[in-house]
C-alpha atoms as a PDB file:
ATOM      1  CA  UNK A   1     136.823  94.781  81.330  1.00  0.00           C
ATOM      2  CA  UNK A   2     136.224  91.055  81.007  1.00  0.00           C
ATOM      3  CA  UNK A   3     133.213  89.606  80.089  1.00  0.00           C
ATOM      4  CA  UNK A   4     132.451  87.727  84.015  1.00  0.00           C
ATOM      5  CA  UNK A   5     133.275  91.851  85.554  1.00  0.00           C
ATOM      6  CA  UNK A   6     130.544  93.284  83.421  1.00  0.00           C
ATOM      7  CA  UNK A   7     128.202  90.583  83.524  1.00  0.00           C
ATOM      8  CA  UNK A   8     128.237  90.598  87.195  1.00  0.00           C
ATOM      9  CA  UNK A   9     128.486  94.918  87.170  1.00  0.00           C
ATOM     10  CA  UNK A  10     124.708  94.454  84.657  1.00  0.00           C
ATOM     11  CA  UNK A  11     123.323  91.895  87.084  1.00  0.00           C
ATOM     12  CA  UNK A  12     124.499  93.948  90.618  1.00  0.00           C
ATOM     13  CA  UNK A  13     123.048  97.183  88.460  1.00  0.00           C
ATOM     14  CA  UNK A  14     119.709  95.210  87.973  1.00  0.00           C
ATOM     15  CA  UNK A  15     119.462  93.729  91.571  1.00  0.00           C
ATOM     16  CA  UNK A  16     119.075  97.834  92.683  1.00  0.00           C
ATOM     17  CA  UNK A  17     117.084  98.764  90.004  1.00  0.00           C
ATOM     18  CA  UNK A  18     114.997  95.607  91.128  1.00  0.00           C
ATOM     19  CA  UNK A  19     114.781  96.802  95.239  1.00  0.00           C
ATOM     20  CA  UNK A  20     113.949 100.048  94.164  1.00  0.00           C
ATOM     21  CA  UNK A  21     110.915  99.576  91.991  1.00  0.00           C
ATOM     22  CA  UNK A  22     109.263  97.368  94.974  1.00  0.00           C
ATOM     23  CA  UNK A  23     110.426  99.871  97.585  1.00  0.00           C
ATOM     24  CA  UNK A  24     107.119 102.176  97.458  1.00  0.00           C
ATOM     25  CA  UNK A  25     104.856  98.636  98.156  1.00  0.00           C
ATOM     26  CA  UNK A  26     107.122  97.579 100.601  1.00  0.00           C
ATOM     27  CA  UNK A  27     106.339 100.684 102.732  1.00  0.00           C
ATOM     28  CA  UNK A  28     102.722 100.583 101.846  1.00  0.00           C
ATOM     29  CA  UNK A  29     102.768  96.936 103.111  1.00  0.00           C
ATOM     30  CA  UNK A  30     104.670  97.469 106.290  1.00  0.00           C
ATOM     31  CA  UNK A  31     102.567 100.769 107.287  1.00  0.00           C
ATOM     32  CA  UNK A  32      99.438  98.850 106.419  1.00  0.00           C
ATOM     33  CA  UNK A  33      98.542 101.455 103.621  1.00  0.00           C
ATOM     34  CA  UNK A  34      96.086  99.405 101.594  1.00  0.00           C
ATOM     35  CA  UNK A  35      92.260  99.482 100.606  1.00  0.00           C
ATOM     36  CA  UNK A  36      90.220  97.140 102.346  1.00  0.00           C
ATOM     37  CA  UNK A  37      88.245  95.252  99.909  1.00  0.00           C
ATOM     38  CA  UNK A  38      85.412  94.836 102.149  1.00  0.00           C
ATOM     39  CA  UNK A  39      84.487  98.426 102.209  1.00  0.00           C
ATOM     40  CA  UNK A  40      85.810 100.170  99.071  1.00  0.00           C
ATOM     41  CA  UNK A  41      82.976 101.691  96.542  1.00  0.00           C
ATOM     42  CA  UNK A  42      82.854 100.828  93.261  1.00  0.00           C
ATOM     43  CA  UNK A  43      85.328 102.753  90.656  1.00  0.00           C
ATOM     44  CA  UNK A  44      87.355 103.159  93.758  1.00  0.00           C
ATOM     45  CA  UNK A  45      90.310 101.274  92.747  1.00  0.00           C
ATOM     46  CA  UNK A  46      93.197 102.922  90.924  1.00  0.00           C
ATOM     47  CA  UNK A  47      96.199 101.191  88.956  1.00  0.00           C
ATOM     48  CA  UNK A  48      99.127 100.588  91.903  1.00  0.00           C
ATOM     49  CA  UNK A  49      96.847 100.425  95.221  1.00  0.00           C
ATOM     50  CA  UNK A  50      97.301  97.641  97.371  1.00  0.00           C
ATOM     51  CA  UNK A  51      93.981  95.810  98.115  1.00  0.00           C
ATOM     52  CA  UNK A  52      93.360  93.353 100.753  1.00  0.00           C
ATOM     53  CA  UNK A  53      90.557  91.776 102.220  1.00  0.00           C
ATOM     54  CA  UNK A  54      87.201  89.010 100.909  1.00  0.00           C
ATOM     55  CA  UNK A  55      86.024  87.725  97.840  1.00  0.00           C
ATOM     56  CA  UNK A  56      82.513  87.088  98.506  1.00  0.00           C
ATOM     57  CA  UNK A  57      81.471  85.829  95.178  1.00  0.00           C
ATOM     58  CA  UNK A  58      83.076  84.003  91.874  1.00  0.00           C
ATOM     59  CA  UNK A  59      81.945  83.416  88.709  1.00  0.00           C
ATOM     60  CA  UNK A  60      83.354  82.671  85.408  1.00  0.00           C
ATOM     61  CA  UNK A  61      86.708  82.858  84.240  1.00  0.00           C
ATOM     62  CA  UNK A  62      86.884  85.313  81.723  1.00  0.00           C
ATOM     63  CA  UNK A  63      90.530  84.576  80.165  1.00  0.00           C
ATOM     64  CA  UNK A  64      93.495  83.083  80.508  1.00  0.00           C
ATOM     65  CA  UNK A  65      96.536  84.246  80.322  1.00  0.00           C
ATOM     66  CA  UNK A  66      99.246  82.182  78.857  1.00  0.00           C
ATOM     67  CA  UNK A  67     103.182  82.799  79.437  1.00  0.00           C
ATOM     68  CA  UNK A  68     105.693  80.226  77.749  1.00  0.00           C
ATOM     69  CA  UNK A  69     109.481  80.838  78.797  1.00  0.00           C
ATOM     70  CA  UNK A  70     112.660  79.683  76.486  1.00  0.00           C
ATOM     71  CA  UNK A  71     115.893  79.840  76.564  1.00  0.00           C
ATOM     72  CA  UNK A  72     116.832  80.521  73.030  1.00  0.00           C
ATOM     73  CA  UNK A  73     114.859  77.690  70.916  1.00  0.00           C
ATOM     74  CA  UNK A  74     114.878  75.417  74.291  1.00  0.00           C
ATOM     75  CA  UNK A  75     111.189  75.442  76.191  1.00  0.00           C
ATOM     76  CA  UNK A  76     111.896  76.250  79.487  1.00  0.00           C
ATOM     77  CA  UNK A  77     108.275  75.780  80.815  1.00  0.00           C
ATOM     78  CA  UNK A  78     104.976  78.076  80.994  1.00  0.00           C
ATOM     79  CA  UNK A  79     102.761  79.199  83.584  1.00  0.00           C
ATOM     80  CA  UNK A  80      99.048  80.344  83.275  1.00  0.00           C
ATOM     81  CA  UNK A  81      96.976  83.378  84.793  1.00  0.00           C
ATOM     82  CA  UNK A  82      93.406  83.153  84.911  1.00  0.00           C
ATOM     83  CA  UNK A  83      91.429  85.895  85.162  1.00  0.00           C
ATOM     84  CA  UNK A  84      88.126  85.608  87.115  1.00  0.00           C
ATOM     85  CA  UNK A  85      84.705  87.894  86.966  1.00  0.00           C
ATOM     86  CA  UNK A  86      84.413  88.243  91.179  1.00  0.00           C
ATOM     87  CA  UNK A  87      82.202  90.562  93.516  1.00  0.00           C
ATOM     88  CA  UNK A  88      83.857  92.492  95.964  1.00  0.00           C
ATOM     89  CA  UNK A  89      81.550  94.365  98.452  1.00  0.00           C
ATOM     90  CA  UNK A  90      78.302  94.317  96.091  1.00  0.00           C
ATOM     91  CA  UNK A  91      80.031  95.440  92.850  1.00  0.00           C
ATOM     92  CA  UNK A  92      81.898  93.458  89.676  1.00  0.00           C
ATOM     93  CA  UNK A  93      85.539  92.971  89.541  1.00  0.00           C
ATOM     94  CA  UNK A  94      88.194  91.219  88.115  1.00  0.00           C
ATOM     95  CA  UNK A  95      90.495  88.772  90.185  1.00  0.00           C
ATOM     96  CA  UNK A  96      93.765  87.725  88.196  1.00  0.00           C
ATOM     97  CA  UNK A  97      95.972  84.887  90.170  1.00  0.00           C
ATOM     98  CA  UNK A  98      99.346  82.967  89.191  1.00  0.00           C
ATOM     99  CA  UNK A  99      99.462  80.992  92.215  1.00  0.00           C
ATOM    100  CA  UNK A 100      98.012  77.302  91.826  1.00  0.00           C
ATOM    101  CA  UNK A 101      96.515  77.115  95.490  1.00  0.00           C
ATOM    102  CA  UNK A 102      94.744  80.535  95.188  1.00  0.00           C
ATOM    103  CA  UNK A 103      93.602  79.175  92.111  1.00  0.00           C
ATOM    104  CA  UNK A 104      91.464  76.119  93.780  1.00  0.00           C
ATOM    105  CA  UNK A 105      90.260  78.654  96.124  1.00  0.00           C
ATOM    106  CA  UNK A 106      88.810  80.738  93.661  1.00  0.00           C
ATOM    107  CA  UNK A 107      87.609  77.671  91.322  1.00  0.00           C
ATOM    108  CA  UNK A 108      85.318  76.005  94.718  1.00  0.00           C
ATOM    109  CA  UNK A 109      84.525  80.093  95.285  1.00  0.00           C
ATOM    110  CA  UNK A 110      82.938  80.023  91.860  1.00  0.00           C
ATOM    111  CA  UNK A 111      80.858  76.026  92.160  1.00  0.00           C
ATOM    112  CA  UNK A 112      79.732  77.179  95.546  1.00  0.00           C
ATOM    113  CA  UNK A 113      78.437  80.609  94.058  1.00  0.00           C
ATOM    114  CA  UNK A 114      76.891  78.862  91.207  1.00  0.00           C
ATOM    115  CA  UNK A 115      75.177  75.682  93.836  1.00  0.00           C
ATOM    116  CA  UNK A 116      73.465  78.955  95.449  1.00  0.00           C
ATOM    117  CA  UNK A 117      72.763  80.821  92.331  1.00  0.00           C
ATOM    118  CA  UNK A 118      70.816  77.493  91.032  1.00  0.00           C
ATOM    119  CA  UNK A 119      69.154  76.675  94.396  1.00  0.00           C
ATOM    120  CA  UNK A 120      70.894  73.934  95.350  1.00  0.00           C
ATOM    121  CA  UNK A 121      71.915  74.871  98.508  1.00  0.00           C
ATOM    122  CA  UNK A 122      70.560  77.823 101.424  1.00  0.00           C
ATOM    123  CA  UNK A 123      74.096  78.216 102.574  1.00  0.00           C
ATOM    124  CA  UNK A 124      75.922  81.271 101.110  1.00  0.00           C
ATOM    125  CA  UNK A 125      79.492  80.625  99.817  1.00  0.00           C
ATOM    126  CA  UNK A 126      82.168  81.174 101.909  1.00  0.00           C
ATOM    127  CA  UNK A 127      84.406  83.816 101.069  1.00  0.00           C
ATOM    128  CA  UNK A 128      88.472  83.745 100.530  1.00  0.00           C
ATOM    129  CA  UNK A 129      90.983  86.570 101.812  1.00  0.00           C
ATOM    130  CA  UNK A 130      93.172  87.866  99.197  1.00  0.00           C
ATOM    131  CA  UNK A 131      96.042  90.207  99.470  1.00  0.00           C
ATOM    132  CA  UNK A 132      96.009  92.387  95.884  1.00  0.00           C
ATOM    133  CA  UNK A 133      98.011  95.152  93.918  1.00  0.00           C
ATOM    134  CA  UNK A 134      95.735  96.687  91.604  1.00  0.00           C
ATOM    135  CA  UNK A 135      97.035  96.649  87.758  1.00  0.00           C
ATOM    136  CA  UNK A 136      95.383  97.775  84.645  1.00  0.00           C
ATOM    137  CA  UNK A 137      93.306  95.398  82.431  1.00  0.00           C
ATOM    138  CA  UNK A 138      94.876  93.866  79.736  1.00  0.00           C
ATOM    139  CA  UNK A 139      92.946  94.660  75.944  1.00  0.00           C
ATOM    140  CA  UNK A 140      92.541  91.242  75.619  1.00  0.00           C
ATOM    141  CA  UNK A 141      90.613  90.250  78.660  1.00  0.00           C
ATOM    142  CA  UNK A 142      88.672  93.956  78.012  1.00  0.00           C
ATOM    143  CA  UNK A 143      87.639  92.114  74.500  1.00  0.00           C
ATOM    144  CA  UNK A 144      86.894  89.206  76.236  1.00  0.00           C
ATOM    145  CA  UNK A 145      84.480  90.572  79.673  1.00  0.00           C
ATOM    146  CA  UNK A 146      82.970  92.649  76.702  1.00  0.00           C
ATOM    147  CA  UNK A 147      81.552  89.462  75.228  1.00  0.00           C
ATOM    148  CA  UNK A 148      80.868  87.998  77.934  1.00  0.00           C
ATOM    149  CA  UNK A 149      78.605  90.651  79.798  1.00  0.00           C
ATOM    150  CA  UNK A 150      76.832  90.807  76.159  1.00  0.00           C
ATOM    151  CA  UNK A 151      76.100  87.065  76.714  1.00  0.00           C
ATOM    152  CA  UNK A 152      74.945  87.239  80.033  1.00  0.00           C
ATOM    153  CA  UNK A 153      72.428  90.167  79.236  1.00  0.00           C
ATOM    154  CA  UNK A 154      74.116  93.136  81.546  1.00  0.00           C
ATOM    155  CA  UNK A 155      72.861  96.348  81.547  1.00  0.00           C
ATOM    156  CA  UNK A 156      74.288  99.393  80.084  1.00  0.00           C
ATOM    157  CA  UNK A 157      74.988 100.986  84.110  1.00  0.00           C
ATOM    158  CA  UNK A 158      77.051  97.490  84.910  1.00  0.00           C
ATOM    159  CA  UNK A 159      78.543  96.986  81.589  1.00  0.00           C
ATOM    160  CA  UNK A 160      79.937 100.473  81.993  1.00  0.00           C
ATOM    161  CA  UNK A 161      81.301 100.102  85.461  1.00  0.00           C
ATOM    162  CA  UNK A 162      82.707  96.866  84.829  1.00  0.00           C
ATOM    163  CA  UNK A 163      84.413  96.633  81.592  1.00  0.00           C
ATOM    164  CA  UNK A 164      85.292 100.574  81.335  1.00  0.00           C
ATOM    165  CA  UNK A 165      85.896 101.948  84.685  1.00  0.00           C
ATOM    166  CA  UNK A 166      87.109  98.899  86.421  1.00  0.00           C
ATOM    167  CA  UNK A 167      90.562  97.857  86.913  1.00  0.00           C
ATOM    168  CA  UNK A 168      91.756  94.027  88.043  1.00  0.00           C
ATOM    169  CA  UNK A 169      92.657  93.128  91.501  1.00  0.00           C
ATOM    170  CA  UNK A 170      95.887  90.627  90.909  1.00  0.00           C
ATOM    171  CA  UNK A 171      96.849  88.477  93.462  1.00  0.00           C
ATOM    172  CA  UNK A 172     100.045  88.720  95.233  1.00  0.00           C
ATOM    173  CA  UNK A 173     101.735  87.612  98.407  1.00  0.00           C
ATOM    174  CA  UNK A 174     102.322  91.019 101.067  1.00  0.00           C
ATOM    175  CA  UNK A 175     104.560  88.464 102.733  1.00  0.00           C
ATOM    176  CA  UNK A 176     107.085  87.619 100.317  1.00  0.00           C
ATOM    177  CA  UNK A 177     106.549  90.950  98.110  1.00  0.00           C
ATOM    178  CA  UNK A 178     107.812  93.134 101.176  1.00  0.00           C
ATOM    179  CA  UNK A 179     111.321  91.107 101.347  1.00  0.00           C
ATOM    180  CA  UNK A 180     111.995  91.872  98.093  1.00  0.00           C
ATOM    181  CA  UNK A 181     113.644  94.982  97.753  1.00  0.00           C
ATOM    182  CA  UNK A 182     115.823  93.898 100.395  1.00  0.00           C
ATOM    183  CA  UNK A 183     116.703  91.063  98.810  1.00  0.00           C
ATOM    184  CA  UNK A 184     117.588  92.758  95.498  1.00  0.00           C
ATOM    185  CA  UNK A 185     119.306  95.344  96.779  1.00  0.00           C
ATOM    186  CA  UNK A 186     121.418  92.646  99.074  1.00  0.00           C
ATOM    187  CA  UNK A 187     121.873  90.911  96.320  1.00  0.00           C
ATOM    188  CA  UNK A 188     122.761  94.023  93.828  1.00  0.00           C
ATOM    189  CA  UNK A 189     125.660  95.139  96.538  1.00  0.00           C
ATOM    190  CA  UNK A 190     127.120  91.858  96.789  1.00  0.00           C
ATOM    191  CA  UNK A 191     127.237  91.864  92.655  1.00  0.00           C
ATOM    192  CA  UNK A 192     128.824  95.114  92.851  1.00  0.00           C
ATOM    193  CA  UNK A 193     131.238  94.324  95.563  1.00  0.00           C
ATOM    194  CA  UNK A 194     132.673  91.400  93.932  1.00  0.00           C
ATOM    195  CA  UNK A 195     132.906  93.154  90.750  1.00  0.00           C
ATOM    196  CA  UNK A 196     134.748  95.431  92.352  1.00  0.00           C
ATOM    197  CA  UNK A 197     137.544  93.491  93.957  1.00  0.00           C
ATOM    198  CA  UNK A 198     137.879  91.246  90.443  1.00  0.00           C
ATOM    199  CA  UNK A 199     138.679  94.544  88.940  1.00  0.00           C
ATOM    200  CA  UNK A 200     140.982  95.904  91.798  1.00  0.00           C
ATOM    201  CA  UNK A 201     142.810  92.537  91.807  1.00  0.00           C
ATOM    202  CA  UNK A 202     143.051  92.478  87.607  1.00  0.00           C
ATOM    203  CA  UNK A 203     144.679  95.801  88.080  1.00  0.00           C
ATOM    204  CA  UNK A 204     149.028  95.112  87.485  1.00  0.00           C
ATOM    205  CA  UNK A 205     151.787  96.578  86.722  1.00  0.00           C
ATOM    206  CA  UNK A 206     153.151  97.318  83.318  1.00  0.00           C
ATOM    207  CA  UNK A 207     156.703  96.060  82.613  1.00  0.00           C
ATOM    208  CA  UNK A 208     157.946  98.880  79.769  1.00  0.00           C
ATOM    209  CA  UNK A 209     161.349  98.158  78.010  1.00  0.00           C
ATOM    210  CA  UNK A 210     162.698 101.235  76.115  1.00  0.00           C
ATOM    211  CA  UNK A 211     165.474 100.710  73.117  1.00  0.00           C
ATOM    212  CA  UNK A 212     169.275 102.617  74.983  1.00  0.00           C
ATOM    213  CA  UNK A 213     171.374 102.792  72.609  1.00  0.00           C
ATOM    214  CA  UNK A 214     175.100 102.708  73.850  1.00  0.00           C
ATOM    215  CA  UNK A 215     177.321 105.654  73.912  1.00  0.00           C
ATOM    216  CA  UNK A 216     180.760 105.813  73.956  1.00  0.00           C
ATOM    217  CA  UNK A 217     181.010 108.773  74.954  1.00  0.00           C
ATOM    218  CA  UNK A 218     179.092 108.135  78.111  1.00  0.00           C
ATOM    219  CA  UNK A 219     181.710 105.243  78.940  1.00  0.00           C
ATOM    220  CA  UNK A 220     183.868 105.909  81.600  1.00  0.00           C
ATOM    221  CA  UNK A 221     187.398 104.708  80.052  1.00  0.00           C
ATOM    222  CA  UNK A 222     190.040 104.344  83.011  1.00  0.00           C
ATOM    223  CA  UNK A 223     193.014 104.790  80.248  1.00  0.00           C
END
């Protein structure tokens, strides 16, 4: 097989692979089978719910997470991922966003928290909708919420809840997240399609010549 047939068999093998993994949210979205932030408890988050609903209240940004992409020894770019210290229906979490407007959002959340917090204004913030998957907390930003509730004088019951019971709410789009599988796995067949006709058209036929040596005694002689 040539090297163009199996790259494009690995990347129509990877667009599946790639619809299938987002299959599960993609029903979740479209039935509507999500947590609404508004309501849900504290501790009542678990790793791969989808979470939808307000942010009443930012804070501080706890970390940042930094991603630099290459292409060999060639910078390709980089793309940051803050992580926020939020409450969510009268309990601590953690908001983690990529995208640059959601960002802002969050950022005039967190100065209109902190104008009320100081007294600087009667009017409470107004809150942002977010649309969430919930994912596991880094070590990294555990080390660093650790050191931060320390500074800011938590209590034991908060610390507790917050840094070792509570998971982080990252932000992602239910609009463009449900098209994906689709897309990958549209985009998987089409791989494996055209792989598949470059490898039925590469099939020919063999030419085979074999050595006859001539016999005379085969040779029809007229005399």
């Amino acid at each position: 097989m040539s090297r163009a047939k199996l790259v494009l068999l690995i990347l129509g093998i990877f667009g599946i692979v790639f619809g299938a993994i987002g299959l599960g949210d993609t029903i979740k979205i479209m039935k509507e089978d999500y947590v609404v932030l508004d309501t849900v408890g504290s501790g009542k988050l678990d790793t791969g719910d989808l979470a939808k609903g307000k942010i009443c209240w930012a804070y501080d940004k706890i970390a940042v997470e930094k991603t630099t992409r290459s292409y060999g020894f060639i910078p390709m770019g980089s793309s940051e991922t803050p992580y926020y210290l939020v409450e969510v229906n009268d309990h601590f979490g953690i908001f983690s966003v990529g995208n640059k407007d959601m960002q802002k959002k969050i950022e005039k959340l967190a100065d209109e928290t902190l104008a009320y917090d100081k007294g600087e204004t009667n009017n409470e913030p107004t809150p942002v909708e977010v649309t969430t998957k919930v994912i596991s907390m880094p070590d990294k930003v555990k080390e660093y919420l650790k050191d931060y509730c320390k500074e800011w004088g938590m209590d034991d019951t908060d610390y507790a809840k917050l840094v070792d019971d509570s998971c982080v709410i990252n932000y992602v789009q239910y609009d463009s997240m449900k098209w994906m599988p689709f897309i990958g796995f549209g985009v998987g067949a089409l791989l494996l399609a055209i792989s598949l006709i470059m490898f039925l058209k590469g099939r020919k036929g063999r030419t085979v010549y074999v050595n006859d040596t001539f016999d005379p005694n085969n040779f029809n002689n007229p005399n």
